[in-house]
PDB file of N, CA and C in Angstrom:
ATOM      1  N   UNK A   1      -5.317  13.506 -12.563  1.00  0.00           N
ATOM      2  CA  UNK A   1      -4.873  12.286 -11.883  1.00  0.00           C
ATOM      3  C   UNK A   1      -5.377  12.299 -10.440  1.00  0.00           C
ATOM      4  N   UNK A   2      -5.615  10.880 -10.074  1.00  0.00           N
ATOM      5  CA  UNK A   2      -6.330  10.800  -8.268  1.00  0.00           C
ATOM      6  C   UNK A   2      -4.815  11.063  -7.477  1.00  0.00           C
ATOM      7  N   UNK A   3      -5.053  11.804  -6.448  1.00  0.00           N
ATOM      8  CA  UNK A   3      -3.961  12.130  -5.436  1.00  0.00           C
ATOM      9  C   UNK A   3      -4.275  11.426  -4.169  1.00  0.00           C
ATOM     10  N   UNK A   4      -3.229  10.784  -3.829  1.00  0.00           N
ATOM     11  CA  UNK A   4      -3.304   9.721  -2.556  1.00  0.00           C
ATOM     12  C   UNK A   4      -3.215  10.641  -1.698  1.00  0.00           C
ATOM     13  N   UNK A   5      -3.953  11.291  -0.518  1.00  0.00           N
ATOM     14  CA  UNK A   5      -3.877  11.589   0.393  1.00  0.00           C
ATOM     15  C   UNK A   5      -3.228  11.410   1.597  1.00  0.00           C
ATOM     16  N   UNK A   6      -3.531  10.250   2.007  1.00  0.00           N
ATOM     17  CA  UNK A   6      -2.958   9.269   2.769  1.00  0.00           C
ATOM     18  C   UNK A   6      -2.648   7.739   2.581  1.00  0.00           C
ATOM     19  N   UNK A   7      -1.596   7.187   3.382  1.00  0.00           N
ATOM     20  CA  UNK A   7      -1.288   5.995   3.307  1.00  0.00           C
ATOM     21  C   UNK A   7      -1.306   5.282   4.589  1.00  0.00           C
ATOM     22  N   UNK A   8      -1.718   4.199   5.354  1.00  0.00           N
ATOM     23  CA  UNK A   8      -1.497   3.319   6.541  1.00  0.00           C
ATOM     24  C   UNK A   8      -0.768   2.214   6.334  1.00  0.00           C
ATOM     25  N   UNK A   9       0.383   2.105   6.839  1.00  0.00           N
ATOM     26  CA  UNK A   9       0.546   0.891   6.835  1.00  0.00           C
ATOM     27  C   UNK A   9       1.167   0.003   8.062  1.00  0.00           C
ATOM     28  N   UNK A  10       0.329  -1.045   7.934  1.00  0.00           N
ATOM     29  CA  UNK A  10       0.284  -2.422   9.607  1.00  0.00           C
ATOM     30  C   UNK A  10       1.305  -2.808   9.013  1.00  0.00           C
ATOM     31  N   UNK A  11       2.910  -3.317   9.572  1.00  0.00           N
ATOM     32  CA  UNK A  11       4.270  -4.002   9.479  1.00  0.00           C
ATOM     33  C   UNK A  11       3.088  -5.207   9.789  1.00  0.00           C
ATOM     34  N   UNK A  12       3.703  -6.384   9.391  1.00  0.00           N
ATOM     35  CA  UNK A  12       3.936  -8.011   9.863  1.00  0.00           C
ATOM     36  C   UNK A  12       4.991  -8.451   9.817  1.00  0.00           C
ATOM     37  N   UNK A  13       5.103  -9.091  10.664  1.00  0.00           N
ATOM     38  CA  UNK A  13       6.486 -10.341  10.962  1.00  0.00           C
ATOM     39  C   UNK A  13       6.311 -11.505  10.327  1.00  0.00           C
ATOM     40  N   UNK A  14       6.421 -11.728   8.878  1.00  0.00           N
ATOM     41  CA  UNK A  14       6.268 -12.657   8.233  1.00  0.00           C
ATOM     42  C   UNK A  14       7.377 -12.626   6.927  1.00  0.00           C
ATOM     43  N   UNK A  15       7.886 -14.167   6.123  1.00  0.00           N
ATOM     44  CA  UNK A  15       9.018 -14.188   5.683  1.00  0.00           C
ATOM     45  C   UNK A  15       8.543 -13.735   4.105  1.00  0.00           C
ATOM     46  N   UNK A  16       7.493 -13.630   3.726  1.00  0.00           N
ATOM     47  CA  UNK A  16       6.803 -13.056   2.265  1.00  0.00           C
ATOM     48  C   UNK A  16       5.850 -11.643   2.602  1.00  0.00           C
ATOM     49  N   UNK A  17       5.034 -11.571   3.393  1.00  0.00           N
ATOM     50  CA  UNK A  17       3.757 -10.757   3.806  1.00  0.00           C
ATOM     51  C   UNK A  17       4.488  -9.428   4.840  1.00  0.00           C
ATOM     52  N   UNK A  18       5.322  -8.567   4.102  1.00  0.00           N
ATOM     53  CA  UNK A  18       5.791  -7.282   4.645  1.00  0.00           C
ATOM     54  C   UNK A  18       4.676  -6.572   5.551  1.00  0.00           C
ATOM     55  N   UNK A  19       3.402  -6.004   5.010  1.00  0.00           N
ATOM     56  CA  UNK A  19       2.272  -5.362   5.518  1.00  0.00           C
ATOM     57  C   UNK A  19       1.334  -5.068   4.704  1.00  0.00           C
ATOM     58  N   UNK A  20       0.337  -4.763   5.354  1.00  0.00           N
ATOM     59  CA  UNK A  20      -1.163  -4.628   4.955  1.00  0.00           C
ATOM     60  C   UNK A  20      -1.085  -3.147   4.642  1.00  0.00           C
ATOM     61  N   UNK A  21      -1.433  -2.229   4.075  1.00  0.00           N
ATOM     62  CA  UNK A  21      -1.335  -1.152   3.432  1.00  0.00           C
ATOM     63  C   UNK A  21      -3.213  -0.734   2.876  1.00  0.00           C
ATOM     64  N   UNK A  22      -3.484   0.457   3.334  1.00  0.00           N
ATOM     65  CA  UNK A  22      -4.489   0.965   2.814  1.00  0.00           C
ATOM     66  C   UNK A  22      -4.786   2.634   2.442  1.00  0.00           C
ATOM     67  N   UNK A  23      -5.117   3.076   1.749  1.00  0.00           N
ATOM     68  CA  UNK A  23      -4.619   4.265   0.878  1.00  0.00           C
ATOM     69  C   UNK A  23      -5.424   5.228   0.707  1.00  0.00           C
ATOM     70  N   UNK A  24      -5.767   6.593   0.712  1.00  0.00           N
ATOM     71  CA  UNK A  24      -6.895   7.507   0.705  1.00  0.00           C
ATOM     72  C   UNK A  24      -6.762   8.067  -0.367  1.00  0.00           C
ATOM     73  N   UNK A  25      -7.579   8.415  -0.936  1.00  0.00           N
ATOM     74  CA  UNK A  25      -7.809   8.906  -2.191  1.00  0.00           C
ATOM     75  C   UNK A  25      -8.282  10.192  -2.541  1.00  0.00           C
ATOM     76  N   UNK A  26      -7.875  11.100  -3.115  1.00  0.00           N
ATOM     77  CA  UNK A  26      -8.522  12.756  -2.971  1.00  0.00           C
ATOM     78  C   UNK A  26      -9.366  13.127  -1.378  1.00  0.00           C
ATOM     79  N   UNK A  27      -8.372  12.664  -0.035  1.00  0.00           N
ATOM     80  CA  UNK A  27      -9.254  12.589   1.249  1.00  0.00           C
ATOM     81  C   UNK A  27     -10.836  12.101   0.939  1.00  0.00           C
ATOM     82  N   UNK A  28     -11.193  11.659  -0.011  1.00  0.00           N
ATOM     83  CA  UNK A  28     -12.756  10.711   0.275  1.00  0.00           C
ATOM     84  C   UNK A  28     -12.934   9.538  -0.751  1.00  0.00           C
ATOM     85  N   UNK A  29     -11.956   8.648  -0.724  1.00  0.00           N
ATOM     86  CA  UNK A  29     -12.213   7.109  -0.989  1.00  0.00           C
ATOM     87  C   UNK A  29     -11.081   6.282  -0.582  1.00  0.00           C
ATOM     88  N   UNK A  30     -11.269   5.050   0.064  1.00  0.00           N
ATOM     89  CA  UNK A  30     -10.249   4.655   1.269  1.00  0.00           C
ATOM     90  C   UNK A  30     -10.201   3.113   0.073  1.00  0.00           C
ATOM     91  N   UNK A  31      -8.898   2.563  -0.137  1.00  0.00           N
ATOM     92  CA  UNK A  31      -9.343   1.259  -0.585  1.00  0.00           C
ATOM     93  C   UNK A  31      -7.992   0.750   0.490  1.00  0.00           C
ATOM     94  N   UNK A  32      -9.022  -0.439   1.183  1.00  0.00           N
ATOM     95  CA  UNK A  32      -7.580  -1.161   1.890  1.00  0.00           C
ATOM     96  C   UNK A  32      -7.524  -2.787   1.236  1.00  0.00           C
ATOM     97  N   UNK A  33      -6.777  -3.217   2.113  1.00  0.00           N
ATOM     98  CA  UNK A  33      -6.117  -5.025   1.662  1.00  0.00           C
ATOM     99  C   UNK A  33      -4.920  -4.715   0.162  1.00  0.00           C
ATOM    100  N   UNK A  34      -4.111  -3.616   0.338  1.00  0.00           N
ATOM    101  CA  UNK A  34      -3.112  -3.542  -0.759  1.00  0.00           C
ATOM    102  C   UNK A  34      -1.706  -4.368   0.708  1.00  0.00           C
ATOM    103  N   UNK A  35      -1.078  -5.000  -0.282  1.00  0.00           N
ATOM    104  CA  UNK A  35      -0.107  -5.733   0.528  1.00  0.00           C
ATOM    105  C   UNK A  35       1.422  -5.092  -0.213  1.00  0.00           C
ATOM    106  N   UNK A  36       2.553  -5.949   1.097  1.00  0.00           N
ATOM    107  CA  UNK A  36       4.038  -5.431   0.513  1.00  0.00           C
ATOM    108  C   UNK A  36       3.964  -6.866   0.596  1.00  0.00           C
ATOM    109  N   UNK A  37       4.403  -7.303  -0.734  1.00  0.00           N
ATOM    110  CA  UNK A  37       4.947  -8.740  -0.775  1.00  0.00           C
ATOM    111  C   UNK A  37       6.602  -8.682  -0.826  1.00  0.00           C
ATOM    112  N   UNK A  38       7.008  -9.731  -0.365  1.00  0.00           N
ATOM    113  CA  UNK A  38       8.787 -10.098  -0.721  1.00  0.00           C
ATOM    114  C   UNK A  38       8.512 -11.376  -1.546  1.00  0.00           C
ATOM    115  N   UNK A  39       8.867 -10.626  -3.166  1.00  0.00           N
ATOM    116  CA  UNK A  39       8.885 -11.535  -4.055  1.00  0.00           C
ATOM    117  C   UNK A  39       9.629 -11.970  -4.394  1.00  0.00           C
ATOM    118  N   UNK A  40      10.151 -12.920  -5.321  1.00  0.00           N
ATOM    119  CA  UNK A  40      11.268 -13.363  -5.696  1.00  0.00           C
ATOM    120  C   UNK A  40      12.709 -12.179  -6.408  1.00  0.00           C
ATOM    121  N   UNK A  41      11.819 -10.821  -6.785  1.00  0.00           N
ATOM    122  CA  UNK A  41      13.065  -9.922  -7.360  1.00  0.00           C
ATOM    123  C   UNK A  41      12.424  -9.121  -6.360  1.00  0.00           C
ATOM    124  N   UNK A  42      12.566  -9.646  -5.212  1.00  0.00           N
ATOM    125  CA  UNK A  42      12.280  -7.951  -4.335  1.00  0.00           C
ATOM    126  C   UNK A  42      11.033  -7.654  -3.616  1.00  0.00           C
ATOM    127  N   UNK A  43      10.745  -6.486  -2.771  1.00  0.00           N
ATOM    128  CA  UNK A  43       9.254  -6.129  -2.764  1.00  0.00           C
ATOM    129  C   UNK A  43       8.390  -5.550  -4.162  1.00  0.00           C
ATOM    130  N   UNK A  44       7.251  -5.766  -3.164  1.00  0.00           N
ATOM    131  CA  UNK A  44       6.544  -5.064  -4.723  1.00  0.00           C
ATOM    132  C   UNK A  44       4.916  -5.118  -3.812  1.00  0.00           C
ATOM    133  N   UNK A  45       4.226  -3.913  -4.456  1.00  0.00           N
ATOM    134  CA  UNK A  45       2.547  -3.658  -4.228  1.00  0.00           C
ATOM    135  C   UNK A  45       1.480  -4.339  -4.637  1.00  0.00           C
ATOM    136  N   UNK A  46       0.830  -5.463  -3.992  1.00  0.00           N
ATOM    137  CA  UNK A  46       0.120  -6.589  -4.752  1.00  0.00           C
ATOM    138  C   UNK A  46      -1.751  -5.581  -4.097  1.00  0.00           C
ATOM    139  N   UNK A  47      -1.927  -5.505  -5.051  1.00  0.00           N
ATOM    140  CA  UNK A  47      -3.826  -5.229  -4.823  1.00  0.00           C
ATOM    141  C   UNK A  47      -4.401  -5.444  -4.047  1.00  0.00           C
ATOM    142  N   UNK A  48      -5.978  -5.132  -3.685  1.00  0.00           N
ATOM    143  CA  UNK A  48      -6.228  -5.797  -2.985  1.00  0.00           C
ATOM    144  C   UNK A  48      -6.921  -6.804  -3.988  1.00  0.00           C
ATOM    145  N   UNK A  49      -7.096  -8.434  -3.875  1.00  0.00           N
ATOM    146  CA  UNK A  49      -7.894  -9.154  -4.700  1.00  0.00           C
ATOM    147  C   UNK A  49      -8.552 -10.399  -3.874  1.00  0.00           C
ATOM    148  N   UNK A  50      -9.136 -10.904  -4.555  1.00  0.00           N
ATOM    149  CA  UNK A  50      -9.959 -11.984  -4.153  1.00  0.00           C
ATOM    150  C   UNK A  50      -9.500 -13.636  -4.956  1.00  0.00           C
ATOM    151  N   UNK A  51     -10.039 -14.604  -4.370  1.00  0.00           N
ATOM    152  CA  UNK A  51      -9.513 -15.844  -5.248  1.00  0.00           C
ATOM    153  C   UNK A  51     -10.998 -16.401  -5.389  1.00  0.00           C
ATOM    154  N   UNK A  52     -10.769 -16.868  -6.947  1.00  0.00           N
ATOM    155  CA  UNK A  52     -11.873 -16.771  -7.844  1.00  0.00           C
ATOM    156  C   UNK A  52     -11.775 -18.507  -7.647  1.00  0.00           C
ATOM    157  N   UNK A  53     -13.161 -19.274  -7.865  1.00  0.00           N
ATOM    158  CA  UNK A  53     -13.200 -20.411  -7.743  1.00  0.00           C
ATOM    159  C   UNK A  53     -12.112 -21.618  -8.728  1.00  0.00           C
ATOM    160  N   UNK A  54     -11.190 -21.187  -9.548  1.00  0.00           N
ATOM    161  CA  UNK A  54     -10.606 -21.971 -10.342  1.00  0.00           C
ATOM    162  C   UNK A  54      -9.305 -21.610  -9.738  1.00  0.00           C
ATOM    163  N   UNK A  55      -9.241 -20.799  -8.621  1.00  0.00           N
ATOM    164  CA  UNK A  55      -7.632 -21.007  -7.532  1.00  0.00           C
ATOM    165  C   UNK A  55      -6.928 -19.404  -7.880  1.00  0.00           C
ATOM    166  N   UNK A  56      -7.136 -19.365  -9.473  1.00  0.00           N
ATOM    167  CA  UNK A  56      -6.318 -17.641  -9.554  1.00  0.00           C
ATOM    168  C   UNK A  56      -6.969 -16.365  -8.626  1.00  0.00           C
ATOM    169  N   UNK A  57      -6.214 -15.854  -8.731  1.00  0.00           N
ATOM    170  CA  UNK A  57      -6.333 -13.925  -7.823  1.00  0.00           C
ATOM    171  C   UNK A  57      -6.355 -13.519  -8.769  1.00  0.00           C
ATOM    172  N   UNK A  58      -8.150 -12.641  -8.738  1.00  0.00           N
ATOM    173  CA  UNK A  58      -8.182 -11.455  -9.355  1.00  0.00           C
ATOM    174  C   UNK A  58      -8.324  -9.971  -8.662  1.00  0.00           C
ATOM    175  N   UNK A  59      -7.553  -9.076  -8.865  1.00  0.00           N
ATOM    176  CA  UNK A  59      -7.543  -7.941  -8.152  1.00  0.00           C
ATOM    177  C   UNK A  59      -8.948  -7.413  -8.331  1.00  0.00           C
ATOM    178  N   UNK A  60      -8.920  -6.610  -7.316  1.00  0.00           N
ATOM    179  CA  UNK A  60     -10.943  -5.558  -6.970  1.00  0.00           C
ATOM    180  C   UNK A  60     -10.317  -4.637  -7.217  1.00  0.00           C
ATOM    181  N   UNK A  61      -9.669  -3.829  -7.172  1.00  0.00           N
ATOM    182  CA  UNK A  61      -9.200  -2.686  -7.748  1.00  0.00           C
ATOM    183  C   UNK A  61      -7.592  -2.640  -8.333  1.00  0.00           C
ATOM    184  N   UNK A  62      -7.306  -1.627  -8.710  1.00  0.00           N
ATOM    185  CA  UNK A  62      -6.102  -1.493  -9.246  1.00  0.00           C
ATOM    186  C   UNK A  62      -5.755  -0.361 -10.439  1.00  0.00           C
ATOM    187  N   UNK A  63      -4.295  -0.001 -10.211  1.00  0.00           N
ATOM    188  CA  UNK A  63      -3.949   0.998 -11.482  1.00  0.00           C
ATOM    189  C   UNK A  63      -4.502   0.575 -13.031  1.00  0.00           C
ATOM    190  N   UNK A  64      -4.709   1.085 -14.171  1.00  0.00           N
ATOM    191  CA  UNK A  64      -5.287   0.733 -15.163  1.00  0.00           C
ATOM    192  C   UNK A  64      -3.928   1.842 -16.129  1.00  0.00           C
ATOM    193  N   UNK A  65      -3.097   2.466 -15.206  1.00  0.00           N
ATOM    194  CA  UNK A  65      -2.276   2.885 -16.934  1.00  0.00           C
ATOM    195  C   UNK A  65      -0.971   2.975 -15.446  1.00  0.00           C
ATOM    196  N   UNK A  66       0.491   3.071 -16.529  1.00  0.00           N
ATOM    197  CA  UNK A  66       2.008   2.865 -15.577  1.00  0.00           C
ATOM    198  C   UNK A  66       1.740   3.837 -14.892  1.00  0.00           C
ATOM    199  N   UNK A  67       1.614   5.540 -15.377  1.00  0.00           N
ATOM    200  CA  UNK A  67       1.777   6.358 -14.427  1.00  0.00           C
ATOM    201  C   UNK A  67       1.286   6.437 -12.747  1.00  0.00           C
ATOM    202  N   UNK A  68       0.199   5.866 -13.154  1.00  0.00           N
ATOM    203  CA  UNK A  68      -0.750   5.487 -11.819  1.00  0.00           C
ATOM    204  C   UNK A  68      -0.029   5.009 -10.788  1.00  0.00           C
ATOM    205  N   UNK A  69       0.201   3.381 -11.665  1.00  0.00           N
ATOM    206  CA  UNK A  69       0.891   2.176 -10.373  1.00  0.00           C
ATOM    207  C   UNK A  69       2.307   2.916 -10.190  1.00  0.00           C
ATOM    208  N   UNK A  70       3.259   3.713 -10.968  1.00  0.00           N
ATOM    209  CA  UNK A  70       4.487   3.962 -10.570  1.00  0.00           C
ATOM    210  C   UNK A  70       4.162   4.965  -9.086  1.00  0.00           C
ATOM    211  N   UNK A  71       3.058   5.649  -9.956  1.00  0.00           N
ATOM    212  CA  UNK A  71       2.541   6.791  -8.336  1.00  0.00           C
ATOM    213  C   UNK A  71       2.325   6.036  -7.453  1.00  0.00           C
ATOM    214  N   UNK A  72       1.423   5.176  -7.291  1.00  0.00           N
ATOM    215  CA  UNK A  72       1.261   4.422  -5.935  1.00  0.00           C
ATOM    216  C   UNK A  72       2.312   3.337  -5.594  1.00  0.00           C
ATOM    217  N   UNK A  73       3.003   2.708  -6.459  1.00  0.00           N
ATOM    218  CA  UNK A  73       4.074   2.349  -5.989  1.00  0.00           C
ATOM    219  C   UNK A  73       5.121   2.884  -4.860  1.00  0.00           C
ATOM    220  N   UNK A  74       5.582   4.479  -5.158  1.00  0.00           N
ATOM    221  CA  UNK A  74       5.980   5.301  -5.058  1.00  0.00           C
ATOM    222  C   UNK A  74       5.751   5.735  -3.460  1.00  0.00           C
ATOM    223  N   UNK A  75       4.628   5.357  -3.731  1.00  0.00           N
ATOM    224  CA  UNK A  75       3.914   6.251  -2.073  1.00  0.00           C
ATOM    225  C   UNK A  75       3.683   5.283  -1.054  1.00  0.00           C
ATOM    226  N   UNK A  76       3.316   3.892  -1.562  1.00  0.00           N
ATOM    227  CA  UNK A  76       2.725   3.188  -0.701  1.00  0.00           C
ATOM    228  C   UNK A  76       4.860   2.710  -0.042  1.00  0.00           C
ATOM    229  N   UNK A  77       5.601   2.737  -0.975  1.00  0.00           N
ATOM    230  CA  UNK A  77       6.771   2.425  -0.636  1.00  0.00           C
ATOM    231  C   UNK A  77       8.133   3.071   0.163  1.00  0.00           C
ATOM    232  N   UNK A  78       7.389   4.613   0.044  1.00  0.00           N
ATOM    233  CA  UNK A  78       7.710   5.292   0.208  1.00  0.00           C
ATOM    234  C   UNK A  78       7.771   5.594   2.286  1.00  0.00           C
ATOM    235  N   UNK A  79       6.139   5.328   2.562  1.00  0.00           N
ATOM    236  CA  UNK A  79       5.438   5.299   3.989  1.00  0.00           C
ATOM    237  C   UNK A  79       6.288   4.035   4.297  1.00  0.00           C
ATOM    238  N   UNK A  80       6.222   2.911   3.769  1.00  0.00           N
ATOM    239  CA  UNK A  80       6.727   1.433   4.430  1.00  0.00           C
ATOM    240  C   UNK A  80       7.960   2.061   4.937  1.00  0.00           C
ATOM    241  N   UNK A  81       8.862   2.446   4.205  1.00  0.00           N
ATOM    242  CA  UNK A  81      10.069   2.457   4.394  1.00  0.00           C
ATOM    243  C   UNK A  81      10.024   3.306   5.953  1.00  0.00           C
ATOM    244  N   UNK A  82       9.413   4.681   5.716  1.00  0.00           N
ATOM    245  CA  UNK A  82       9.160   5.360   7.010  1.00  0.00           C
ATOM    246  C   UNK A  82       8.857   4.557   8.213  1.00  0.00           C
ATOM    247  N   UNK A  83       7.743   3.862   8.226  1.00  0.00           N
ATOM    248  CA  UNK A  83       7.064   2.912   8.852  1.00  0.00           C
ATOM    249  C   UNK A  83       8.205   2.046   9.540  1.00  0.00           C
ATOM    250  N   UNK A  84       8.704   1.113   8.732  1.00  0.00           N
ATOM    251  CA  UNK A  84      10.012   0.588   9.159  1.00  0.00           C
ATOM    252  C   UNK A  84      11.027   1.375  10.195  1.00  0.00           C
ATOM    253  N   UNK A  85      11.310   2.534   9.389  1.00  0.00           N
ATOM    254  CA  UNK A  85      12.516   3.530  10.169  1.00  0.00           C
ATOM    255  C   UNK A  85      12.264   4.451  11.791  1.00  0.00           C
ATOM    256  N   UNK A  86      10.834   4.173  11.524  1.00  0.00           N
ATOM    257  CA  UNK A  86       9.923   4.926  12.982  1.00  0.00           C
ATOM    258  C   UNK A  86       8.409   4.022  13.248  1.00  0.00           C
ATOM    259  N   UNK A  87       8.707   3.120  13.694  1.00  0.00           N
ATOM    260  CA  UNK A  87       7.214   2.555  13.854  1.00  0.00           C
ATOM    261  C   UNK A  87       6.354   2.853  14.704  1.00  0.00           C
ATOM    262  N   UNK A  88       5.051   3.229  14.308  1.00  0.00           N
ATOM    263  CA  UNK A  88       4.300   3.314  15.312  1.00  0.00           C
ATOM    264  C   UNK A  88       3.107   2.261  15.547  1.00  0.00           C
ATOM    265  N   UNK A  89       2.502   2.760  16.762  1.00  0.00           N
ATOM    266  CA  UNK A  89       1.170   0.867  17.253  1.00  0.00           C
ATOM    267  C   UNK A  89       0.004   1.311  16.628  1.00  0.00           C
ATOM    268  N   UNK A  90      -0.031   0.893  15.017  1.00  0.00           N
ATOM    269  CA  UNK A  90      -1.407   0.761  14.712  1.00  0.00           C
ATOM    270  C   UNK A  90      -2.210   2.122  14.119  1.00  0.00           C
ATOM    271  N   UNK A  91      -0.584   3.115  13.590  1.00  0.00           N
ATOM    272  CA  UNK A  91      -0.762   4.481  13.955  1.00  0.00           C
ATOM    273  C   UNK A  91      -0.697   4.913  11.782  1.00  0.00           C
ATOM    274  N   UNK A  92      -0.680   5.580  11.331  1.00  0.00           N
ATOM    275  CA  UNK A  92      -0.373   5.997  10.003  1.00  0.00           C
ATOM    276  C   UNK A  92       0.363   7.411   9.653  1.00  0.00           C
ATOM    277  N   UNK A  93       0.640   7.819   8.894  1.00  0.00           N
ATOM    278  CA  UNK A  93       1.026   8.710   8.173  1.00  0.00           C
ATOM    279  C   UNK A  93       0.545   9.459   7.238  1.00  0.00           C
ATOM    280  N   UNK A  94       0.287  10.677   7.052  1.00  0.00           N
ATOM    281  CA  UNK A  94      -0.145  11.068   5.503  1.00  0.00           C
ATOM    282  C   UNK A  94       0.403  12.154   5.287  1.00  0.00           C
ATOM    283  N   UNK A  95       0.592  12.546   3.889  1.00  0.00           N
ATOM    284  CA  UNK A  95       1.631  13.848   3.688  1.00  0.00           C
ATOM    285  C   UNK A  95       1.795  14.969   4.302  1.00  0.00           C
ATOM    286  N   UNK A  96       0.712  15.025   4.787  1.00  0.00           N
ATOM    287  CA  UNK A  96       0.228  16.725   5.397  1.00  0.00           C
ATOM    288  C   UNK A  96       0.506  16.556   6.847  1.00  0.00           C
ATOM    289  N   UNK A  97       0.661  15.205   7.562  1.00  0.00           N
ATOM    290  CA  UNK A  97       1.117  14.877   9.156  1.00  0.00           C
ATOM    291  C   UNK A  97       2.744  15.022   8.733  1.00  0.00           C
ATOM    292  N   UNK A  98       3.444  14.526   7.803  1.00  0.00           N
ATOM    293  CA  UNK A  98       4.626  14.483   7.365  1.00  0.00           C
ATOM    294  C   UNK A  98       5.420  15.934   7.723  1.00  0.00           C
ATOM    295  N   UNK A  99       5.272  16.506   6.940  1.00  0.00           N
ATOM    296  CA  UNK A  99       5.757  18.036   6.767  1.00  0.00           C
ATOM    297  C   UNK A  99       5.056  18.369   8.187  1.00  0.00           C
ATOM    298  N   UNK A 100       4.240  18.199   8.576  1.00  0.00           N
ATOM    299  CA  UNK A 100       4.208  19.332  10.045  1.00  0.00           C
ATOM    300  C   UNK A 100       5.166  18.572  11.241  1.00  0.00           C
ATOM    301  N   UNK A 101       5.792  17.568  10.890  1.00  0.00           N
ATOM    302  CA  UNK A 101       6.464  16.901  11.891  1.00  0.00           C
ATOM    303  C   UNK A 101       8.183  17.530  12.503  1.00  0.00           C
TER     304      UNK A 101
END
């Protein structure tokens, strides 16, 4: 399984658009534009995607089996919450800054 290394995530002050979130991957593949939406049952981890000429969003990347998205669920939700509880300007987190703190 890919191990998230790290996580960033930019807060916004907006009433749907929690933050912009971008994620490291075995320390050498970065995918950003993953969002915290406030959806109708809650937050939740929307992809990063694009809008295709007939108006729908199709994601550019994304989990392909549960274990995956529960993992990155997990993590990317995990930092927000931190993020929230200690914010810093523009600054991130990753497991290994975590524990030496």
């Amino acid at each position: 399984m890919v191990e998230i290394t790290e996580v960033r995530v930019s807060l916004r002050n907006d009433e749907k658009l929690k933050a912009f979130v971008s994620v490291t991957l075995n320390d050498s593949f970065v995918v950003r534009g993953l969002k915290i939406i406030r959806g109708n049952s809650g937050l939740f981890v929307a992809m990063p995607s694009r809008k295709r000429p007939d108006g729908q969003h199709q994601d550019l990347a994304h989990p392909i089996n549960d274990a995956t998205r529960k993992y990155l669920t997990e993590k990317v939700m995990a930092e927000y919450e931190r993020e929230l509880a200690h914010p810093t300007i523009g600054h991130h987190s990753s497991s290994e800054e975590q524990h030496a703190c």
